[in-house]
Protein backbone atom coordinates (compact mmCIF):
# COMPACT_ATOMS: atom_id res chain seq x y z
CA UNK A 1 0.00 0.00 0.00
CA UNK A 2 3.08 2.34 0.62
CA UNK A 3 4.33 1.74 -2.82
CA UNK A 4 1.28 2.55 -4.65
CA UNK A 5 0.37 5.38 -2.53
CA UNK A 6 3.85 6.73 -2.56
CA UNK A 7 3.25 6.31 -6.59
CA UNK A 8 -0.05 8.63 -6.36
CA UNK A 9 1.24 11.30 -4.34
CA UNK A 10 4.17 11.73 -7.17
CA UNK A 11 1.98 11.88 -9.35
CA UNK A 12 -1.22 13.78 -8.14
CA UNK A 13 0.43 15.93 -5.24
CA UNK A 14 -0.63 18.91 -7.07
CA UNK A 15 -3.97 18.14 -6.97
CA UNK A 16 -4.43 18.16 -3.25
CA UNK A 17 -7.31 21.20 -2.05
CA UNK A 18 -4.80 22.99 -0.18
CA UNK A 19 -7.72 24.71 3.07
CA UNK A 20 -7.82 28.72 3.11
CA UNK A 21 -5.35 29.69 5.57
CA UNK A 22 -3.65 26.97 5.80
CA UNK A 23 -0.91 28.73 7.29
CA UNK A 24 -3.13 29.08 10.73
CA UNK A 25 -4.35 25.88 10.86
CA UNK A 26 -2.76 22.31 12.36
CA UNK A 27 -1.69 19.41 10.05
CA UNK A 28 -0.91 15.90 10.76
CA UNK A 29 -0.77 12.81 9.15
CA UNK A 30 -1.06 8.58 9.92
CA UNK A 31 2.22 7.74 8.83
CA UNK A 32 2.29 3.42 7.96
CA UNK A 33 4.06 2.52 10.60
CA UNK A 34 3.83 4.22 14.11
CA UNK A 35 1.06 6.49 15.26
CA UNK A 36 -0.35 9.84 14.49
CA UNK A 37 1.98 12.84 13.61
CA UNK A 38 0.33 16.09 14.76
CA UNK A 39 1.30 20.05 15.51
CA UNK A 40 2.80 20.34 12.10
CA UNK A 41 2.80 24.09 10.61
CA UNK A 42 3.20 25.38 7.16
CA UNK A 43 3.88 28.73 5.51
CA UNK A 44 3.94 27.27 1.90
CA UNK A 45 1.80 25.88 0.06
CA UNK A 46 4.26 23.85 -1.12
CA UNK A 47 5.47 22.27 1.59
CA UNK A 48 2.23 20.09 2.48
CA UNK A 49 2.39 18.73 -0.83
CA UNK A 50 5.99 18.02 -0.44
CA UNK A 51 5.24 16.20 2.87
CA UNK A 52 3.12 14.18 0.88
CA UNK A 53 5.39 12.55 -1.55
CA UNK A 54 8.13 12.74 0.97
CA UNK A 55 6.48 11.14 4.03
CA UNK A 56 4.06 8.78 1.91
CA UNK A 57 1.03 8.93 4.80
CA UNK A 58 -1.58 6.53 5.18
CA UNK A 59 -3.84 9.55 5.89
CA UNK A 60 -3.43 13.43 6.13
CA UNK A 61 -5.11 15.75 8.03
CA UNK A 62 -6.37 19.78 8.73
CA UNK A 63 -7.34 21.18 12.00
CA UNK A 64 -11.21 22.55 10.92
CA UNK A 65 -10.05 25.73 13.56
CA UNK A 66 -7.66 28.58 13.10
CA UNK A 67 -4.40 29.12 15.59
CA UNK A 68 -1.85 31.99 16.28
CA UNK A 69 0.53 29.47 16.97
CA UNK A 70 -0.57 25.65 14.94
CA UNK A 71 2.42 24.04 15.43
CA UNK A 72 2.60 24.50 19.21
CA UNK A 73 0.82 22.19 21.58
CA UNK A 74 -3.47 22.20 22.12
CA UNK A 75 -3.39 24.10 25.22
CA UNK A 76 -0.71 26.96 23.82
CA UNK A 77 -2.02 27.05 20.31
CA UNK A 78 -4.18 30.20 20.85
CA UNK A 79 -7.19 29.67 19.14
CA UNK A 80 -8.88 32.16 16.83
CA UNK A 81 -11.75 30.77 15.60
CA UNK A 82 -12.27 27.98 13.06
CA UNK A 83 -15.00 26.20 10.38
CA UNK A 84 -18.18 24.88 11.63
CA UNK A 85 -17.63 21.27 10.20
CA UNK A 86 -20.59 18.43 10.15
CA UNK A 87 -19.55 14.20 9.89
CA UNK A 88 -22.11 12.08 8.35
CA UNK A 89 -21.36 8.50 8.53
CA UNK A 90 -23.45 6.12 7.24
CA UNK A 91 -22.85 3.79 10.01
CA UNK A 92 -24.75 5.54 12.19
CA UNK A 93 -28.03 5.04 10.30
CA UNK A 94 -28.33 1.63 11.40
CA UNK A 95 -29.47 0.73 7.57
CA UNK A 96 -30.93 -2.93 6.89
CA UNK A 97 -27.80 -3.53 4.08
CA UNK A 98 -25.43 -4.05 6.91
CA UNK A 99 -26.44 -7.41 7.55
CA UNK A 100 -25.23 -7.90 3.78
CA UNK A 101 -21.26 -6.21 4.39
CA UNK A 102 -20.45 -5.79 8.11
CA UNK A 103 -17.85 -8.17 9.11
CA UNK A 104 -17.70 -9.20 13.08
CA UNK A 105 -15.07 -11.07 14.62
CA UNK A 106 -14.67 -13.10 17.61
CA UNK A 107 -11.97 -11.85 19.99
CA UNK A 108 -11.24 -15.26 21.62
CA UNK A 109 -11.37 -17.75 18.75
CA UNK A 110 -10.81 -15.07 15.88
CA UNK A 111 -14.04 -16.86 14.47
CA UNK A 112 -15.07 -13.93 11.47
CA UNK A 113 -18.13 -14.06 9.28
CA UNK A 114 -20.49 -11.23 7.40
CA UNK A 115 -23.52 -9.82 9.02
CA UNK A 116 -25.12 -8.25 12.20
CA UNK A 117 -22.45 -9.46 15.28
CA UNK A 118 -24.25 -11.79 17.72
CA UNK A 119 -24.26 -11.66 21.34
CA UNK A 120 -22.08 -14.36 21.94
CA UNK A 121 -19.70 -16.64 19.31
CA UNK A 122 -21.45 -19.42 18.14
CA UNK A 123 -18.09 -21.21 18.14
CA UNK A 124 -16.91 -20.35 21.65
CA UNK A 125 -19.50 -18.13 23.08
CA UNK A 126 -17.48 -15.69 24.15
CA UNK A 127 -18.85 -12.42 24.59
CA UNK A 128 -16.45 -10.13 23.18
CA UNK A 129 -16.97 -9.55 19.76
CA UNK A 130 -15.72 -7.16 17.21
CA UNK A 131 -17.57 -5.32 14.49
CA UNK A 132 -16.54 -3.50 11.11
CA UNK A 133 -18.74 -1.63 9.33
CA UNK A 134 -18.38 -1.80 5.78
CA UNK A 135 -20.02 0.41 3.15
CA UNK A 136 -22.22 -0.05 0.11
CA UNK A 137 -24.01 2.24 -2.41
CA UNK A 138 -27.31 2.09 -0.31
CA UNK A 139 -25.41 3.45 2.62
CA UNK A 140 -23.60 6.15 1.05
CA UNK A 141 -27.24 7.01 -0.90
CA UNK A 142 -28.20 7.38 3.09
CA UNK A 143 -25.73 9.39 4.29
CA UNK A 144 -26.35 11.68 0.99
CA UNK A 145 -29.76 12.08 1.71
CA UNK A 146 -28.82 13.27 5.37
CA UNK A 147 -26.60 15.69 3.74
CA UNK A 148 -28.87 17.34 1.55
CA UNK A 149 -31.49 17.28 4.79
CA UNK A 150 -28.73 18.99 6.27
CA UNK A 151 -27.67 21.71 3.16
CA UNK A 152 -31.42 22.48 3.84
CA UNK A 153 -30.94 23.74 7.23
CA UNK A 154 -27.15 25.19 6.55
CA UNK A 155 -29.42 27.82 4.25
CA UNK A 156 -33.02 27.81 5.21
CA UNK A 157 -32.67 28.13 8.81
CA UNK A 158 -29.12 29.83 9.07
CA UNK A 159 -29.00 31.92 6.28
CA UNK A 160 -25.98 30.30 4.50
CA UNK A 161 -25.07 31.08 0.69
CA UNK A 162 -24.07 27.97 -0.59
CA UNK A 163 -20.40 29.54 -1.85
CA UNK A 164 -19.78 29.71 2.24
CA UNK A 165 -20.44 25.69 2.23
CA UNK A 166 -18.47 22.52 1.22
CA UNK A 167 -19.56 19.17 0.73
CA UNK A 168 -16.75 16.20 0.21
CA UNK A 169 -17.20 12.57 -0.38
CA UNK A 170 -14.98 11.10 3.36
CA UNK A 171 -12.94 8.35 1.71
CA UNK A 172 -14.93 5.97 3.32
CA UNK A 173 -18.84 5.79 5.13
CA UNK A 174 -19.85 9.26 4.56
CA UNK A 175 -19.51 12.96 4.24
CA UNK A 176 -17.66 15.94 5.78
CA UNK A 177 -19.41 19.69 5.52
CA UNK A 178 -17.41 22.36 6.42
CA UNK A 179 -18.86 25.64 6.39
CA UNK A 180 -16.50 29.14 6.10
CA UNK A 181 -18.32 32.44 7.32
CA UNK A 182 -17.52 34.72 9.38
CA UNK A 183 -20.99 34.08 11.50
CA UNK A 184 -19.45 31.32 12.53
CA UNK A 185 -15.83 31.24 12.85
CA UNK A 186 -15.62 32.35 16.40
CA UNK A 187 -18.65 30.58 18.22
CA UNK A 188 -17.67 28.46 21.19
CA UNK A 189 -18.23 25.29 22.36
CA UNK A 190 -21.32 25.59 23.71
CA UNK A 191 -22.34 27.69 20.88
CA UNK A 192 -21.70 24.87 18.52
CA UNK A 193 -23.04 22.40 20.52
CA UNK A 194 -26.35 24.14 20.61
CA UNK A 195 -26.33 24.41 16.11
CA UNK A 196 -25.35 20.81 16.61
CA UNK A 197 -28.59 19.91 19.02
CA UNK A 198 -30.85 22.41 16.25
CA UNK A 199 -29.38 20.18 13.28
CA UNK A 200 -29.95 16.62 15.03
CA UNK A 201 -33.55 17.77 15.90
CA UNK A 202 -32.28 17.30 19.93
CA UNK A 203 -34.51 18.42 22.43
CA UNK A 204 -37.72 19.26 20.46
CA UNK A 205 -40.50 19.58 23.12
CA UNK A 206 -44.09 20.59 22.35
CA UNK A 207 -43.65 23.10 24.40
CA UNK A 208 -41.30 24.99 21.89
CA UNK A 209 -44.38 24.59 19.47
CA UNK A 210 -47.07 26.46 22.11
CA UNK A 211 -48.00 22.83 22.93
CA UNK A 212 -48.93 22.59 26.54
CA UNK A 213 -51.54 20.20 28.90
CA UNK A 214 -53.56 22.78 30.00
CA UNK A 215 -53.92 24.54 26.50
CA UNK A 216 -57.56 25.07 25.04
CA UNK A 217 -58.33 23.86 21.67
CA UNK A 218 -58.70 27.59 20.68
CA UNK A 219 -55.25 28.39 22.37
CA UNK A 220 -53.70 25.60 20.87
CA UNK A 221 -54.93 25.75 16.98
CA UNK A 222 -53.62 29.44 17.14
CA UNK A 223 -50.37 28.40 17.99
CA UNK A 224 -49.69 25.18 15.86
CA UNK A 225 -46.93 25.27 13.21
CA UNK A 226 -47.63 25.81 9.17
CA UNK A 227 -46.18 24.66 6.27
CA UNK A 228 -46.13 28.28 5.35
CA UNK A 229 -43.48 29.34 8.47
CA UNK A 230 -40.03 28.70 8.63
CA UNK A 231 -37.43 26.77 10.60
CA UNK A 232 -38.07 23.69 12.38
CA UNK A 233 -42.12 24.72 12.80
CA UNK A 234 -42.73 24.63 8.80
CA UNK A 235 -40.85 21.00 8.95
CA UNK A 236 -42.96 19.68 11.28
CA UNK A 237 -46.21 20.82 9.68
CA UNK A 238 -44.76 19.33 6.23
CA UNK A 239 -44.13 16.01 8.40
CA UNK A 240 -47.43 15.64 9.96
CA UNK A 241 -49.29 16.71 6.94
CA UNK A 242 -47.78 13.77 5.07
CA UNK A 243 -49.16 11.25 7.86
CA UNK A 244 -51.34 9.13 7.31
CA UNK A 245 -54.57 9.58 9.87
CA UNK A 246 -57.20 7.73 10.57
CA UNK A 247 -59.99 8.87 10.93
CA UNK A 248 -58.68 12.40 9.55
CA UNK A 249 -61.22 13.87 6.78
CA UNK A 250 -60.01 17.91 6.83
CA UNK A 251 -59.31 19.53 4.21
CA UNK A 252 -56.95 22.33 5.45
CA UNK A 253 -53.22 21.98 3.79
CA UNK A 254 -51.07 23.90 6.30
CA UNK A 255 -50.68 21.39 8.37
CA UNK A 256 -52.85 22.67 11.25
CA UNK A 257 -55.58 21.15 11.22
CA UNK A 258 -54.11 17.75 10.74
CA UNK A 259 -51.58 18.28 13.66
CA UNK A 260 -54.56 19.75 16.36
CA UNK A 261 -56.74 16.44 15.42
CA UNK A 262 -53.89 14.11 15.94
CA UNK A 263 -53.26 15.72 19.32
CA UNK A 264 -56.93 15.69 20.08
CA UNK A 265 -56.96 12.03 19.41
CA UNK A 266 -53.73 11.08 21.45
CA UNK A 267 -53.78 13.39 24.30
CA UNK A 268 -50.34 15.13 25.21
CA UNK A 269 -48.39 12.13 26.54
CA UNK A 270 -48.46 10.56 23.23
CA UNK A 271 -48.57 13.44 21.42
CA UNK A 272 -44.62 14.08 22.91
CA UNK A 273 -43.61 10.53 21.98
CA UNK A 274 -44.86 11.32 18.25
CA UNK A 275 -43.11 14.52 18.39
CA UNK A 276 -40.07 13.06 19.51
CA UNK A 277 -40.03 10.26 16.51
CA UNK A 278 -40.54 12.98 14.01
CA UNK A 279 -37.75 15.07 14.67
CA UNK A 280 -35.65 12.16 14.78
CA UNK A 281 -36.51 11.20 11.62
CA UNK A 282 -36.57 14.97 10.11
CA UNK A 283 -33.01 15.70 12.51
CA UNK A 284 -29.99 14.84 10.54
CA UNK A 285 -27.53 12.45 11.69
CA UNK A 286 -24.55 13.99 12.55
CA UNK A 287 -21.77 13.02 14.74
CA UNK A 288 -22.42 15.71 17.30
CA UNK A 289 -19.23 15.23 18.72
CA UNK A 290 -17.52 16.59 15.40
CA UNK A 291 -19.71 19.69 15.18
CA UNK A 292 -18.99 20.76 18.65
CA UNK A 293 -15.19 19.64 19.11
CA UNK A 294 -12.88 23.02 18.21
CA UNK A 295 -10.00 21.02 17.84
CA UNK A 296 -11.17 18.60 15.29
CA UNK A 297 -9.03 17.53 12.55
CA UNK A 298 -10.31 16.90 8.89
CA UNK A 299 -9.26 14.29 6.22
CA UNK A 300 -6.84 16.95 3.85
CA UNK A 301 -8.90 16.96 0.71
CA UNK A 302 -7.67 14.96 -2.14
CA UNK A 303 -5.67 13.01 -0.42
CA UNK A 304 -5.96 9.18 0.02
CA UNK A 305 -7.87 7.23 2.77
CA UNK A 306 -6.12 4.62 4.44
CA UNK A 307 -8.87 2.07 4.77
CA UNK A 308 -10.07 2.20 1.53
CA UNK A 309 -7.71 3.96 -0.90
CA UNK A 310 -10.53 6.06 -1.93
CA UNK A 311 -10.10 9.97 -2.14
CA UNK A 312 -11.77 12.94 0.23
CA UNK A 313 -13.53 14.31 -2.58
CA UNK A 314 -15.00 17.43 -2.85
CA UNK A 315 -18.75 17.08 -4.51
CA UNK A 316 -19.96 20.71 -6.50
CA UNK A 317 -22.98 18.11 -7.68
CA UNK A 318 -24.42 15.81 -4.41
CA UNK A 319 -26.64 14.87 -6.17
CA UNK A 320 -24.76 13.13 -9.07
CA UNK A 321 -21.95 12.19 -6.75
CA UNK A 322 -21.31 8.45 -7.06
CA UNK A 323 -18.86 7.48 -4.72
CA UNK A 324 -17.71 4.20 -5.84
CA UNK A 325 -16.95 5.41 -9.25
CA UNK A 326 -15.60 9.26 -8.77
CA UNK A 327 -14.40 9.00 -5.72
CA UNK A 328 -11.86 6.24 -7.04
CA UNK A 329 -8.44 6.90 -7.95
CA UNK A 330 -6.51 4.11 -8.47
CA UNK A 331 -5.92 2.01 -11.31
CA UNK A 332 -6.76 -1.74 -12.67
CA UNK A 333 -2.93 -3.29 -12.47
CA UNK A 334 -3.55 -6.75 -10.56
CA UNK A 335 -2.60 -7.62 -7.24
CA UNK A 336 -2.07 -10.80 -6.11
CA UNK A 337 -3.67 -10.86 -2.97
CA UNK A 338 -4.99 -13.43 -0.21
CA UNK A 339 -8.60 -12.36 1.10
CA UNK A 340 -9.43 -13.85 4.53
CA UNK A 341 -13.14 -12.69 3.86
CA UNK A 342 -14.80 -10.02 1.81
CA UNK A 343 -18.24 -9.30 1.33
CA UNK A 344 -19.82 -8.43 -1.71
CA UNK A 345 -18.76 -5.49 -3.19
CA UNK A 346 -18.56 -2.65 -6.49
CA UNK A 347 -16.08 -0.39 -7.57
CA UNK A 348 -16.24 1.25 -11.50
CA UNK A 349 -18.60 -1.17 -12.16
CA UNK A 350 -16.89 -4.05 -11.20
CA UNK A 351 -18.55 -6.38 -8.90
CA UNK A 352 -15.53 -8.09 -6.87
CA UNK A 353 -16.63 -10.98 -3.92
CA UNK A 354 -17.43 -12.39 -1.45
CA UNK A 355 -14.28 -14.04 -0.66
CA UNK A 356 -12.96 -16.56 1.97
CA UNK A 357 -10.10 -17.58 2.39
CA UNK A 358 -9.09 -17.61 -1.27
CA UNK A 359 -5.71 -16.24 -3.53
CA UNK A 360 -6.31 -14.52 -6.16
CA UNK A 361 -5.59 -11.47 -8.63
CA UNK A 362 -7.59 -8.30 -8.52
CA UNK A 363 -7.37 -4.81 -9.55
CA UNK A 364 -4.87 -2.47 -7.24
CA UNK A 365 -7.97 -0.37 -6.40
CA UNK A 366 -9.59 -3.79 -4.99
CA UNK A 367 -6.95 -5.12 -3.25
CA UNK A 368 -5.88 -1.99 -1.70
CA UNK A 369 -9.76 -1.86 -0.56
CA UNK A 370 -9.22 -5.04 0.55
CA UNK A 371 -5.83 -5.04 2.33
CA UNK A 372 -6.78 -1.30 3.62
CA UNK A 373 -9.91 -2.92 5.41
CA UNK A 374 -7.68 -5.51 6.96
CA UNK A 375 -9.68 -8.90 5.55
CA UNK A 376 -6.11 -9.28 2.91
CA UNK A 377 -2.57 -9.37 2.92
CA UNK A 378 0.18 -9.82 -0.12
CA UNK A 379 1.01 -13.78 -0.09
């Protein structure tokens, strides 16, 4: 994997998204061998792309916040302010297709098969049990769909042009958003935490909708959400006027009406649970943690990921994005490889698996998939 990715970087350094300001922020890298490399400064351009060819990472990385001082240590840094960056990862969808890919392995027997992990090995039912999560075009069609949810709210709710927003492919499970604007740059942690909470749909109450137990039906009608408003009140009037009632006969398309019968049927206990389902389900799924941690460091863009030899790539058009085709950048010379086990899987086209323990030739960007994931080696 060195060798070819020491191969790409010669050849496609250039093309590495070098961030704006670069020169404030913190780099670091996964080298092949050893652990992470961070607190690394730059005044050149130049010079990061150097690293790359010269150093030959498994992954790169960019602090998402802006320092007086980057290459000094967290607490001395001096923090100015930084992007207001969103993780998507498919994983965390809990989709049906990972029964199909996931691969779980037993920590006392090293028993490994595909699918949902069990309790306990059926071999030596032992309780500890590994999981990874693998990928597939319906998950990364999920985690695209909770990216455009969340592009929604970036300008709808917030106000965002969409020049001040970028939208890359991760490498791997998902998608990174970083937005630039000087709104945000120099919000807190709690700040962030709370645009993190108003993304996810966290905390919704119908309380913050004029929604209380000792509301009239007069009272409440008047203050019941429309499709017509904005923000998270026209969302859920879209939601519940999509629902399917029974009973339900009105007429009325705002969304009112619908929403003050359902509460009159269910009463305001189960009115909350319902609530509370539908903003899950209209929330995106973020990784909270990401939004709100100042100090996070991003995947450099462009660069290779060392799981999957896939690129961070930055998608102008979401909507056409295909990650298992544009996101590829390596090429079809063959590999001989031994797989341990492989699910199922596509890249350009080409359907590759399932494996177990079998030798075989495939395709350097398969077997670097493959080897990058763990489940092969070079015989």
């Amino acid at each position: 994997m060195k060798r070819i990715f020491r191969e790409f970087y010669f050849k496609n350094a250039e093309k590495v998204e070098i961030p704006s300001r670069f020169d404030r922020r913190e780099f670091g890298y996964t080298p092949f061998e050893g652990g992470m490399i961070r607190h690394l400064a730059f005044k050149e351009a130049g010079e990061i792309k150097a690293l790359l060819v010269r150093e030959v990472p498994r992954s790169a990385f960019y602090s998402v916040s802006y320092y007086l001082e980057p290459s000094f240590q967290m607490m001395e840094k001096g923090w100015i302010g930084g992007d207001l960056a969103f993780d998507i990862d498919a994983d965390d969808l809990g989709l049906p297709c990972k029964m199909e890919h996931d691969i779980w392995a037993c920590v006392n027997c090293g028993l490994r098969e595909i699918g949902i992990k069990p309790e306990k090995c059926p071999r030596c039912g032992e309780s500890k049990i590994d999981e990874q999560n693998w990928s597939c075009r319906k998950c990364v069609g999920g985690a695209k769909e909770e990216t455009i949810k969340l592009l929604d709210i970036l300008m709808q709710d917030f106000g965002l042009m969409k020049k001040e927003i970028r939208v890359y492919f991760s490498g791997s499970m998902g998608f990174h958003v970083a937005v630039e604007s000087k709104m945000f740059e120099e919000i807190d942690q709690m700040g962030r935490n709370e645009i993190a909470d108003y993304v996810a749909g966290l905390g919704l109450t119908p309380a913050l909708l004029g929604i209380y137990p000792q509301s009239n039906f007069e009272e409440l009608y008047r203050k019941l959400p429309t499709v017509g408003e904005g923000g998270w009140r026209r969302r859920i009037a879209q939601y519940f006027n999509k629902e399917e009632v029974e009973g339900y006969d009105g007429v009325e398309k705002n969304g009112r009406e619908k929403i003050a019968y359902i509460y009159k049927t269910l009463g305001y206990s189960k009115f909350k649970k319902m609530l509370e389902d539908a903003s899950r389900k209209i929330g995106v799924a973020i990784d909270t943690s990401v939004t709100t941690d100042v100090h996070r460091i991003f995947r450099l863009p462009e660069t290779l990921h060392g799981e999957t030899g896939f690129l961070k790539r930055r998608c102008d058009d979401l909507f056409r994005f295909d990650a298992f085709n544009d996101a590829v950048a390596l090429g079809d010379e063959p590999i001989e490889i031994f797989v341990d086990i492989s699910p199922r899987f596509t890249i350009r086209g080409q359907s590759f698996g399932p494996y177990r323990s079998e030798r075989l030739k495939l395709p350097t960007m398969a077997a670097v998939y493959l080897i990058g994931r763990g489940v092969a080696k070079v015989p």
